[in-house]
C-alpha atoms as a PDB file:
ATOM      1  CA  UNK A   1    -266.551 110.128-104.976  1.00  0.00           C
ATOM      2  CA  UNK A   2    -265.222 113.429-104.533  1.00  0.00           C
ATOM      3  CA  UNK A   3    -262.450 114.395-102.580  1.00  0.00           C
ATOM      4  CA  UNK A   4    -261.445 117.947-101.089  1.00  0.00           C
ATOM      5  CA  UNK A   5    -257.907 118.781-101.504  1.00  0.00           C
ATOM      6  CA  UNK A   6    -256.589 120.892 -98.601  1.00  0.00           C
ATOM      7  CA  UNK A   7    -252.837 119.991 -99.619  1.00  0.00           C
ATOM      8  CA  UNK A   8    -252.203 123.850 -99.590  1.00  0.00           C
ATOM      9  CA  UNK A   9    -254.855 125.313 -96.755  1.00  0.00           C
ATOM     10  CA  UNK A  10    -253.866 123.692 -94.187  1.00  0.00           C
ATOM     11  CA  UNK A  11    -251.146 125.789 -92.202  1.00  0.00           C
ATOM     12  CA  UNK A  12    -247.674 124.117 -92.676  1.00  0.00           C
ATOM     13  CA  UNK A  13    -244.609 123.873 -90.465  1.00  0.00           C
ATOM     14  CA  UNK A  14    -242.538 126.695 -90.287  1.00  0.00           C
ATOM     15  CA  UNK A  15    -239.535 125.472 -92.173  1.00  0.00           C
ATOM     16  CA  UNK A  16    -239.997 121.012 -91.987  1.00  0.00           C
ATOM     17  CA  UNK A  17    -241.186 118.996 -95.532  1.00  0.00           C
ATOM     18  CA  UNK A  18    -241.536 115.751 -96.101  1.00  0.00           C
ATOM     19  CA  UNK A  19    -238.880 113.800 -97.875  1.00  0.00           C
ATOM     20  CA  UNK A  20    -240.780 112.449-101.516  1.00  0.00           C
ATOM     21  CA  UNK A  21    -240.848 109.162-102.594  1.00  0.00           C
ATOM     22  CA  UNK A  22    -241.535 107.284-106.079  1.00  0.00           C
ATOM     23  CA  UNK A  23    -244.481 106.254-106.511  1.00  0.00           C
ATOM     24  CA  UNK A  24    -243.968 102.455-107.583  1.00  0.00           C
ATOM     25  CA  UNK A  25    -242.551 102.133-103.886  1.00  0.00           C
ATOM     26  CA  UNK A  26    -245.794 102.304-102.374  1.00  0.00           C
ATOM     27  CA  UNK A  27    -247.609  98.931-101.755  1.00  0.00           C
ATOM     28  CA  UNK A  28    -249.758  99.002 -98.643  1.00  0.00           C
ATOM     29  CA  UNK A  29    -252.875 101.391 -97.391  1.00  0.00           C
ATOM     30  CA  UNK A  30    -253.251 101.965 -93.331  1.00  0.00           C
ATOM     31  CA  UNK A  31    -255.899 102.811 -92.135  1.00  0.00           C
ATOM     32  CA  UNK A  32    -256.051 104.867 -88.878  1.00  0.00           C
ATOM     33  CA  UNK A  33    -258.241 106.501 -86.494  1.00  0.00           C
ATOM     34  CA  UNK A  34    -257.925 109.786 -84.901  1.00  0.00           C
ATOM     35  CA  UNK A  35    -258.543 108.681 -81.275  1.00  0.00           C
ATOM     36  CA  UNK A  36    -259.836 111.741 -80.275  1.00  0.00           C
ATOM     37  CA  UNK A  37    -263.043 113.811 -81.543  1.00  0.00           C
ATOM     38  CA  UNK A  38    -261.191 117.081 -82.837  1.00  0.00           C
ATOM     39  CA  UNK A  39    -261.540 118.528 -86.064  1.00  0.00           C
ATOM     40  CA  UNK A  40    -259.218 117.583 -88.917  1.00  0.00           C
ATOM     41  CA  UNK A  41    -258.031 121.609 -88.872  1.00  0.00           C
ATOM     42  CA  UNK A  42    -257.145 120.852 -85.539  1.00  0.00           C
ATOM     43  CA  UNK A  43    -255.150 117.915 -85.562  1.00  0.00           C
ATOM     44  CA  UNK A  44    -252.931 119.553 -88.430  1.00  0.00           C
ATOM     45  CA  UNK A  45    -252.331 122.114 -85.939  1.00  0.00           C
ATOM     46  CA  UNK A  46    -251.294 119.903 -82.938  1.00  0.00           C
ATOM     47  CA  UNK A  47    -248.908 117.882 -85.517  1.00  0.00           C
ATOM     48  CA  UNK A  48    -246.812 120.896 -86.969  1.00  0.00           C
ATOM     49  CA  UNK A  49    -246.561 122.595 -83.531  1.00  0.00           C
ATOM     50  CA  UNK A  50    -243.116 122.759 -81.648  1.00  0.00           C
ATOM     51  CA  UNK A  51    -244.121 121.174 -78.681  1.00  0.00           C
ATOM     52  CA  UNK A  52    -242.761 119.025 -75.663  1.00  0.00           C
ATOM     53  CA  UNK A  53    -246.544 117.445 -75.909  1.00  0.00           C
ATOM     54  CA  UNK A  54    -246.238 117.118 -79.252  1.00  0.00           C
ATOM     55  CA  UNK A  55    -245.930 113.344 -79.295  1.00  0.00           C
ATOM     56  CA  UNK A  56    -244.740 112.249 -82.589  1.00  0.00           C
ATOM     57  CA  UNK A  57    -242.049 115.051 -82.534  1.00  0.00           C
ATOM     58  CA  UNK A  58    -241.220 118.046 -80.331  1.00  0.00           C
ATOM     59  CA  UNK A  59    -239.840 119.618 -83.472  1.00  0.00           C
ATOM     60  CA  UNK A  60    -243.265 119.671 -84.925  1.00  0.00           C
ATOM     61  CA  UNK A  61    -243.884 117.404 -88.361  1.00  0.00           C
ATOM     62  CA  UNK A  62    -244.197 119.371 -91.276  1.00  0.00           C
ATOM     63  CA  UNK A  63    -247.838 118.698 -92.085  1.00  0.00           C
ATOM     64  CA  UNK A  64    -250.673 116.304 -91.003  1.00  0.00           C
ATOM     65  CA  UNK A  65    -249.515 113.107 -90.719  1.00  0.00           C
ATOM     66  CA  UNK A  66    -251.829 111.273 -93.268  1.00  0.00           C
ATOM     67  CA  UNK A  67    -252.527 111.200 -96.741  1.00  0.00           C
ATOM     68  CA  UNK A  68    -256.088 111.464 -96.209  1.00  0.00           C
ATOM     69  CA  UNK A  69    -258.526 111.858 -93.908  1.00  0.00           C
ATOM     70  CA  UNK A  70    -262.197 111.550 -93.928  1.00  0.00           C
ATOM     71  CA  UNK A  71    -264.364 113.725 -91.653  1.00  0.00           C
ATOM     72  CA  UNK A  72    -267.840 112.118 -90.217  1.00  0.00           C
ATOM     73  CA  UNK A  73    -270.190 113.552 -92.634  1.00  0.00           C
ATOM     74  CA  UNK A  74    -267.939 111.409 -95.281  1.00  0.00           C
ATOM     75  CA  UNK A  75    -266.202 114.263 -96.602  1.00  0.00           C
ATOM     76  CA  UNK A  76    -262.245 112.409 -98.129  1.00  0.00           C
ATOM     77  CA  UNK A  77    -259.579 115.599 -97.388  1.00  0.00           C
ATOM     78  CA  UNK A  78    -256.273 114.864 -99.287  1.00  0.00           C
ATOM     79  CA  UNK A  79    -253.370 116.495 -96.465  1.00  0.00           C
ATOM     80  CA  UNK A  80    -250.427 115.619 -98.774  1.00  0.00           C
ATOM     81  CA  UNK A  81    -249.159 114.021-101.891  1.00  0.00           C
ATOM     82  CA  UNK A  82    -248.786 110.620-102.292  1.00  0.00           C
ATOM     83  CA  UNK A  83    -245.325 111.358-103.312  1.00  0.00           C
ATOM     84  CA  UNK A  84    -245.080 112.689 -99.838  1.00  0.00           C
ATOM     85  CA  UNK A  85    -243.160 110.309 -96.901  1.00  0.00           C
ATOM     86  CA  UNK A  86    -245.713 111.512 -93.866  1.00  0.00           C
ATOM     87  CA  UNK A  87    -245.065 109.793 -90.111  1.00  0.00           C
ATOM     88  CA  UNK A  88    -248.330 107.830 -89.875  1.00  0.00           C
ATOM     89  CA  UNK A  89    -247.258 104.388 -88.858  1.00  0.00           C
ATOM     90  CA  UNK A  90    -243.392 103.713 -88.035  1.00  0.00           C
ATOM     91  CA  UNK A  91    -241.561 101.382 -90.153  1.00  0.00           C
ATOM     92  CA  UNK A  92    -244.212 101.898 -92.901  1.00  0.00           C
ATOM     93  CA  UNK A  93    -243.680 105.119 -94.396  1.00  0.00           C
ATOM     94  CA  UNK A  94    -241.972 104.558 -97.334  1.00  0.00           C
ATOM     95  CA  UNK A  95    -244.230 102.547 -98.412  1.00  0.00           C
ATOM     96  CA  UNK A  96    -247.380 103.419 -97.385  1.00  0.00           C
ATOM     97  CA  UNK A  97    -250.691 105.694 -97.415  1.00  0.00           C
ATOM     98  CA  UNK A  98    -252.324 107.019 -94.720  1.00  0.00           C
ATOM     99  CA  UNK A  99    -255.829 107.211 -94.076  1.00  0.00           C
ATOM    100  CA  UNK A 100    -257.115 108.316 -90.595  1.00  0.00           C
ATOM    101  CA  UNK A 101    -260.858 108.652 -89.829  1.00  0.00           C
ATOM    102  CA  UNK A 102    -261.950 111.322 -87.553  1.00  0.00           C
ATOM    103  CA  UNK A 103    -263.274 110.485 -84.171  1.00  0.00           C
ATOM    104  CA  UNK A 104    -262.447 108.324 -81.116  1.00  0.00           C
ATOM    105  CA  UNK A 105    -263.650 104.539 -81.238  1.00  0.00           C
ATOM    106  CA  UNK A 106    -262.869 101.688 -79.091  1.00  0.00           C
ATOM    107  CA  UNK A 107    -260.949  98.864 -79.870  1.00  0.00           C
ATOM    108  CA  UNK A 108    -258.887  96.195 -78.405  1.00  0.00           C
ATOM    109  CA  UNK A 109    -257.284  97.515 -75.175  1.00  0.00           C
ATOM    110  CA  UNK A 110    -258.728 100.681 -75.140  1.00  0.00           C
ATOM    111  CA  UNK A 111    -261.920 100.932 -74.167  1.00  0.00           C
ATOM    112  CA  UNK A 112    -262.319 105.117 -73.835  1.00  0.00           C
ATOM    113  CA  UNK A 113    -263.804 105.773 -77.260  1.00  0.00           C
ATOM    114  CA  UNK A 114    -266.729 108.067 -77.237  1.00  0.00           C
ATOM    115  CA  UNK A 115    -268.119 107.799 -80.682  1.00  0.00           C
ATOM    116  CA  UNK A 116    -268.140 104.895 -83.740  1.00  0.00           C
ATOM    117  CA  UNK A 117    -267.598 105.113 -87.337  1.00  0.00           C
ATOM    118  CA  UNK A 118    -270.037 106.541 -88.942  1.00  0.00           C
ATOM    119  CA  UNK A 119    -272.246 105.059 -91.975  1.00  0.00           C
ATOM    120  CA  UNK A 120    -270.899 107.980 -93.854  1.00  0.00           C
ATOM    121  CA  UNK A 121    -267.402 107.528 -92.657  1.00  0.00           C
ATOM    122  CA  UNK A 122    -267.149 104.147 -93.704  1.00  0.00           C
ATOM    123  CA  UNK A 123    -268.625 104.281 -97.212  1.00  0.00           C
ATOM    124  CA  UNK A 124    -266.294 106.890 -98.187  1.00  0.00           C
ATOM    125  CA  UNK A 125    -263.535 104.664 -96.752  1.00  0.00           C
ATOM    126  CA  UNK A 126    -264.523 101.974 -98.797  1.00  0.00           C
ATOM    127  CA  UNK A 127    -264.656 104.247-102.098  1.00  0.00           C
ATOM    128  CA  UNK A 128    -261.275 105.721-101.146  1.00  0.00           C
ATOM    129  CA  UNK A 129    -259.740 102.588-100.618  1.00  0.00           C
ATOM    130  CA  UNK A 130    -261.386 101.219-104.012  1.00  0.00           C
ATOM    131  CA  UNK A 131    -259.798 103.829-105.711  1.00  0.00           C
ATOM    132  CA  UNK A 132    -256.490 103.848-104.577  1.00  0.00           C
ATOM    133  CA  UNK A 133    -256.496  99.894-104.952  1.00  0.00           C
ATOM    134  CA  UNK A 134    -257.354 100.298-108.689  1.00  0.00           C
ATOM    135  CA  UNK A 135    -254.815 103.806-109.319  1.00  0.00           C
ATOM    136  CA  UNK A 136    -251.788 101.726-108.122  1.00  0.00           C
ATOM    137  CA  UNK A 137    -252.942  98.496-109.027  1.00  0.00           C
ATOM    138  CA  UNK A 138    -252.508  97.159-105.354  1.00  0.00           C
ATOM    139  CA  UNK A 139    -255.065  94.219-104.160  1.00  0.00           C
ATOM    140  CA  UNK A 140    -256.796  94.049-101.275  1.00  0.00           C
ATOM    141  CA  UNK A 141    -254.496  91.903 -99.089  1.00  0.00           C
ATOM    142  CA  UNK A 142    -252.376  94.998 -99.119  1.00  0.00           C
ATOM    143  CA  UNK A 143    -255.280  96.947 -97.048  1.00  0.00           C
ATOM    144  CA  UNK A 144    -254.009  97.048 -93.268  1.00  0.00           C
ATOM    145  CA  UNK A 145    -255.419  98.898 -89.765  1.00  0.00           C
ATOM    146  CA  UNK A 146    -252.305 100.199 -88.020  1.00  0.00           C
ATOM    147  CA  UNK A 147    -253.266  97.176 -85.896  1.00  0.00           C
ATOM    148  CA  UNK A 148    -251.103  95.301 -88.080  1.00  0.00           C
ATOM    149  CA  UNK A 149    -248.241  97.327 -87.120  1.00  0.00           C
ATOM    150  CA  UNK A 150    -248.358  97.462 -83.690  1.00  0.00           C
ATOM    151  CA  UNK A 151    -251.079  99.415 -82.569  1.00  0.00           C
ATOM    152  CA  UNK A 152    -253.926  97.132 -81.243  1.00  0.00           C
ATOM    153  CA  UNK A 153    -256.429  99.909 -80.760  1.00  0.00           C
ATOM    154  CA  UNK A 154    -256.145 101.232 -84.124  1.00  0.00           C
ATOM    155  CA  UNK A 155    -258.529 102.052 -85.575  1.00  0.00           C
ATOM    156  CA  UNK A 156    -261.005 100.641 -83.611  1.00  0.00           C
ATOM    157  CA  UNK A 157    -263.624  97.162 -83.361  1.00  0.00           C
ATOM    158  CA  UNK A 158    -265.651  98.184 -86.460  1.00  0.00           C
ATOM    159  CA  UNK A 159    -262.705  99.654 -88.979  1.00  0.00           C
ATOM    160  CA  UNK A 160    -260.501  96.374 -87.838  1.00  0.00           C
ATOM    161  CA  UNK A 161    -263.363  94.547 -88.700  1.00  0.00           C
ATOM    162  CA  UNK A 162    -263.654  96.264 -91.822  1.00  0.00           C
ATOM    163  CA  UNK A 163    -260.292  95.960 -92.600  1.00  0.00           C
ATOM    164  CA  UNK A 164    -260.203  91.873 -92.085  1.00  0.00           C
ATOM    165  CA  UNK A 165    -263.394  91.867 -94.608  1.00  0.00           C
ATOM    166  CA  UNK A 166    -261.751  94.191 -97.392  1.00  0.00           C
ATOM    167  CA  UNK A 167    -258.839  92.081 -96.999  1.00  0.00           C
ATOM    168  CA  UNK A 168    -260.452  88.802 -97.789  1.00  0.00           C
ATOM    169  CA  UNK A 169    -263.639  86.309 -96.693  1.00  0.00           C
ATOM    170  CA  UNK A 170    -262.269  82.394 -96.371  1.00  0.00           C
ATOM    171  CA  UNK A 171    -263.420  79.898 -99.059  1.00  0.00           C
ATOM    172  CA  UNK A 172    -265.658  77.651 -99.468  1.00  0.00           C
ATOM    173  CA  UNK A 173    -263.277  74.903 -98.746  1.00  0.00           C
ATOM    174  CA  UNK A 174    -261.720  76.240 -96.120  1.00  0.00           C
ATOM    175  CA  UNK A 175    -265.277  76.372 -94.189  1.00  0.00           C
ATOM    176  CA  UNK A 176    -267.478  73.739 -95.758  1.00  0.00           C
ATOM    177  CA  UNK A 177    -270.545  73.556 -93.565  1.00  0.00           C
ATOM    178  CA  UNK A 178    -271.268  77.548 -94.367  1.00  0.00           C
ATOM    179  CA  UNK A 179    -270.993  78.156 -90.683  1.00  0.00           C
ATOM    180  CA  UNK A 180    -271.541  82.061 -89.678  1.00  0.00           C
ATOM    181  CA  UNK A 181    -269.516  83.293 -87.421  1.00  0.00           C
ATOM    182  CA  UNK A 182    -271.276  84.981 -84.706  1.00  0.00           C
ATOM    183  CA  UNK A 183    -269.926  85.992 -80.927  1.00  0.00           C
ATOM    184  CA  UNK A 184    -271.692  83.179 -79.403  1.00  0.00           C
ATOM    185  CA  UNK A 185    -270.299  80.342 -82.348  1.00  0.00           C
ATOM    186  CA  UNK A 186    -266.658  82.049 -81.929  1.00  0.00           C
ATOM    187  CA  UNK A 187    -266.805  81.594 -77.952  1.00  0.00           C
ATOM    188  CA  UNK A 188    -268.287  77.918 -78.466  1.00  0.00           C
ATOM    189  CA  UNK A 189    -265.255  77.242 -80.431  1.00  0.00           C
ATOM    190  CA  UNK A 190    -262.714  78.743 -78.052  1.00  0.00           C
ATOM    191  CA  UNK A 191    -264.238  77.133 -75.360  1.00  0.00           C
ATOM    192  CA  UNK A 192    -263.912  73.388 -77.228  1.00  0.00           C
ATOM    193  CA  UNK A 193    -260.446  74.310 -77.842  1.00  0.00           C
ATOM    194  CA  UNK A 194    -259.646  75.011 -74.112  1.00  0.00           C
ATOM    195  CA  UNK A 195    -259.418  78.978 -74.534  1.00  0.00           C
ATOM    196  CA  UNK A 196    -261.608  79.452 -72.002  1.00  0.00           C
ATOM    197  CA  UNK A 197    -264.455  82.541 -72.467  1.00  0.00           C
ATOM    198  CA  UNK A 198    -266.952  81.227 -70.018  1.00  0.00           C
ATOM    199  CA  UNK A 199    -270.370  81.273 -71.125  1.00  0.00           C
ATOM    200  CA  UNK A 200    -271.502  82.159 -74.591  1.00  0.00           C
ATOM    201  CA  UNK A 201    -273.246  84.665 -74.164  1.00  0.00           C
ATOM    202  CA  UNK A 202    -272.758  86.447 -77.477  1.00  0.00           C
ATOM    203  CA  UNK A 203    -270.751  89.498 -75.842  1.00  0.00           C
ATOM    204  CA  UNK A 204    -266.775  90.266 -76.183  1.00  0.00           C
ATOM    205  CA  UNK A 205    -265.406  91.170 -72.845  1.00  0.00           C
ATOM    206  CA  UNK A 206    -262.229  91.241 -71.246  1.00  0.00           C
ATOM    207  CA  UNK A 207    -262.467  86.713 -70.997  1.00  0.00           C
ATOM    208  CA  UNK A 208    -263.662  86.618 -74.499  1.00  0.00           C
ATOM    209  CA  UNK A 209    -260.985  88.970 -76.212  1.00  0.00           C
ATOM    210  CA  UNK A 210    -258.332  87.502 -74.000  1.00  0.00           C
ATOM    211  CA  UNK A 211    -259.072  84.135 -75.492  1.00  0.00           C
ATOM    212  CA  UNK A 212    -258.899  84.705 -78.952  1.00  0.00           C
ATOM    213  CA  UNK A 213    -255.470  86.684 -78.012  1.00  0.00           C
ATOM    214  CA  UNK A 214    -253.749  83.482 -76.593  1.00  0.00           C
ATOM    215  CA  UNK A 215    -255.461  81.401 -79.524  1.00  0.00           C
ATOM    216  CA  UNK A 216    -253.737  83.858 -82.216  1.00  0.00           C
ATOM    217  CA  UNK A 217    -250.478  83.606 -80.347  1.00  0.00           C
ATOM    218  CA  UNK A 218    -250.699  79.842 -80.285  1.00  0.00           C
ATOM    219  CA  UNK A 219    -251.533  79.600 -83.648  1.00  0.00           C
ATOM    220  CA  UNK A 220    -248.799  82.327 -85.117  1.00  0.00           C
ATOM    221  CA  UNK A 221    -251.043  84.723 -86.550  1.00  0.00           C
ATOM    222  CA  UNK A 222    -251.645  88.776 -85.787  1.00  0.00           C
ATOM    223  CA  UNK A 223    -252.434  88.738 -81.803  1.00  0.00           C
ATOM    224  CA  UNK A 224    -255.292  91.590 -82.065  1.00  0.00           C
ATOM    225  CA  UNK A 225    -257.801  90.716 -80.704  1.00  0.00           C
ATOM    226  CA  UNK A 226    -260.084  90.755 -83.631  1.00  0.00           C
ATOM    227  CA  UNK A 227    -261.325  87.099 -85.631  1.00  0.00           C
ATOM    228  CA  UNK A 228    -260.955  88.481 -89.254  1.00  0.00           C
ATOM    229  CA  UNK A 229    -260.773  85.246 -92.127  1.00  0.00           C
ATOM    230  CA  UNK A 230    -257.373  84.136 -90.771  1.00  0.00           C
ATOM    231  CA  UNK A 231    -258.480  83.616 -87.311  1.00  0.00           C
ATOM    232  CA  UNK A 232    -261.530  82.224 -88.198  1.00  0.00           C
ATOM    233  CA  UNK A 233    -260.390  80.152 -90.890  1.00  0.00           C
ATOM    234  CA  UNK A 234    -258.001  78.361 -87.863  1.00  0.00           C
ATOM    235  CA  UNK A 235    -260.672  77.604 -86.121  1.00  0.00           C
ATOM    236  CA  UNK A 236    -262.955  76.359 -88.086  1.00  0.00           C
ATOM    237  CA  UNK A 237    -260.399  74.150 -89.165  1.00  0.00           C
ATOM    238  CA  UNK A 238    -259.415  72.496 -85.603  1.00  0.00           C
ATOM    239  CA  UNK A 239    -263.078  72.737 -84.383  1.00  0.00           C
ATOM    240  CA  UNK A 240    -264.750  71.197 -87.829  1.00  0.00           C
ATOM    241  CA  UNK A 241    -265.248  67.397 -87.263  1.00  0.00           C
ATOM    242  CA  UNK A 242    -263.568  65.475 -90.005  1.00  0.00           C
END
């Protein structure tokens, strides 16, 4: 794995740094998308300027607002130091590190994206991630999508899918029969519970996602949209017969 460090060639803000950090504070990675399908270069430049459209800050930030970010050939830019406190996900800065992926992908709520992750995109992810994991000896229950903070459509179906599998597959015990889940097996399951998705037809639309919504919400966990091992792990275990 190689990453490009652009910490210094990418223009900064006139006269705004980021506030630094100690290391040992940070204990989560987030990973983002870019919901749009600009260049990296780009981006930098609409978060430093001093702009009423600027919508993070009219001020401008001081720098891209990421740690990292990983273009679609694969390419991992580091933006700032990890010592750095960037504005990538509110209420998580302190402690967190940034990733955004280039490019504008659907997800729940938002159905405008015009491109997915690429293979590229997502190996590099998984490399990046890897790494950081081992450097600061985090585990991978503290891997998050900025879903987890409050922003359903970040970053997107197949990164919050991602994220769910780095973060864990259920045991054995918890789903005995082996049972793969599968659009069509999720639905089935909804639909014994009363969550009502219509046919199974092996397709998420609007019936479908709003289902496993109002099961999440019944059930206490992460309302996202998305059935990583928690979800699925719930309902296997009201829908298994005993």
């Amino acid at each position: 794995m190689q990453i490009k460090n652009l910490i210094k060639e990418l223009p900064w803000h006139s006269s705004r740094v980021w506030k630094k950090r100690d290391l040992r504070q940070i204990n989560k990675i987030i990973i983002h998308q870019e919901l749009g399908e600009s260049s990296i270069e780009n981006v930098n430049t609409y978060h430093i300027s001093v702009s009423p459209q600027n919508h993070i800050t009219p001020k401008g930030c001081p720098h891209l607002c990421y740690h990292y970010a990983i273009r679609k050939d694969g390419e991992i830019i580091q933006a700032n130091e990890l010592s750095d406190i960037v504005w990538h996900c509110k209420g998580q800065n302190t402690s967190g590190i940034g990733i955004m992926l280039q490019g504008n992908f659907s997800g729940p709520g938002y159905d405008m994206g015009t491109s997915e992750p690429t293979l590229e995109q997502i190996k590099s992810t998984n490399e990046l991630v890897d790494f950081l994991l081992e450097s600061l000896q985090l585990s991978s229950s503290d891997v998050f999508g900025h879903y987890h903070f409050g922003k359903p459509a970040c970053p997107g179906f197949v990164m919050q899918e991602w994220v769910e599998n780095k973060r864990g597959h259920i045991s054995a015990q918890e789903n005995p029969e082996n049972i793969e889940k599968t659009i069509p097996e999720i639905q089935s399951r909804l639909n014994e519970l009363g969550y009502n998705c219509g046919k199974a037809d092996g397709i998420i639309g609007t019936r479908t996602q709003s289902a496993i919504r109002r099961f999440q919400t019944d059930n206490q966990l992460i309302a996202d949209g998305i059935v990583g091992p928690q979800t699925w792990s719930k309902l296997l275990k009201l829908t298994l017969k005993s």
